[in-house]
Protein backbone atom coordinates (compact mmCIF):
# COMPACT_ATOMS: atom_id res chain seq x y z
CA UNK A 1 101.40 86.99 122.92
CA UNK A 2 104.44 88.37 121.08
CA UNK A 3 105.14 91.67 121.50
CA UNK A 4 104.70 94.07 118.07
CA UNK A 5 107.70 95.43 115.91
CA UNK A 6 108.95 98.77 116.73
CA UNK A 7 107.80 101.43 114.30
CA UNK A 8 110.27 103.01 111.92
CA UNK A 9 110.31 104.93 108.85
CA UNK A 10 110.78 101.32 106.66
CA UNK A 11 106.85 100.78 108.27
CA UNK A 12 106.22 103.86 107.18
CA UNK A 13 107.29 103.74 103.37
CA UNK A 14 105.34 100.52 103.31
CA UNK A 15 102.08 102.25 104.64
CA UNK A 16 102.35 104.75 101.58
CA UNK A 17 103.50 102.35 99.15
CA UNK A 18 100.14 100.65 100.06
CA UNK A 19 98.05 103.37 99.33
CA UNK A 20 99.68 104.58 96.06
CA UNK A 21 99.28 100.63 94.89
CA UNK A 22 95.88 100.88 95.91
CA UNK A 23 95.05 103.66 94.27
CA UNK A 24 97.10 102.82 90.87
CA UNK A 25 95.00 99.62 90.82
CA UNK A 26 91.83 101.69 90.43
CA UNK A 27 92.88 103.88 88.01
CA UNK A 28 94.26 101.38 85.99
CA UNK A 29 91.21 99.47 86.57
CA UNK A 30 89.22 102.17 84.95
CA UNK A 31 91.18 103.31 82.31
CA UNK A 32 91.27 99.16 81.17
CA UNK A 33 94.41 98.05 81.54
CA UNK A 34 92.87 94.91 83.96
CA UNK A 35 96.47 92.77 84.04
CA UNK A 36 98.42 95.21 84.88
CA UNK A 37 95.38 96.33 87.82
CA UNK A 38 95.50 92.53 88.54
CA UNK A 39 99.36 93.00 89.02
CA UNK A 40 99.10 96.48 91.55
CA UNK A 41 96.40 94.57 92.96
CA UNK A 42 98.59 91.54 94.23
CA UNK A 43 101.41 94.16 95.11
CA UNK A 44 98.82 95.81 97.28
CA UNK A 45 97.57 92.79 99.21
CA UNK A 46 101.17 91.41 99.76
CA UNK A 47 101.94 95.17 101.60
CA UNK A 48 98.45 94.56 103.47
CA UNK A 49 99.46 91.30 104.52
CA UNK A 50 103.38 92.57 105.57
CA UNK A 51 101.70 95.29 108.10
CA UNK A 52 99.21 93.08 109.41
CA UNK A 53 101.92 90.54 110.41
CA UNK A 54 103.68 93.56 112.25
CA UNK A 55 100.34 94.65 113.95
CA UNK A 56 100.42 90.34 115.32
């Protein structure tokens, strides 16, 4: 088992990134604009997927 990244402030801006993404995606989601959702939607997975991988 490999051991985990160290944790630094990079991680960090990542981790909020994430959640503004995530939370753009709804609101454009709602207000109808479903490409551009579709687009902060992808951006949001692919910063899902990049902490995951440092949590392996």
């Amino acid at each position: 088992m490999s051991e985990p990244a160290p944790v630094d402030l990079g991680n960090l801006v990542v981790v909020l990134l994430a959640s503004t993404l995530a939370g753009l995606r709804d609101r454009l989601a709602d207000d109808g604009f479903d490409r551009a959702s579709e687009l902060a939607a992808e951006l949001t997975e692919r910063c899902d997927t990049y902490l995951e991988e440092l949590g392996s």
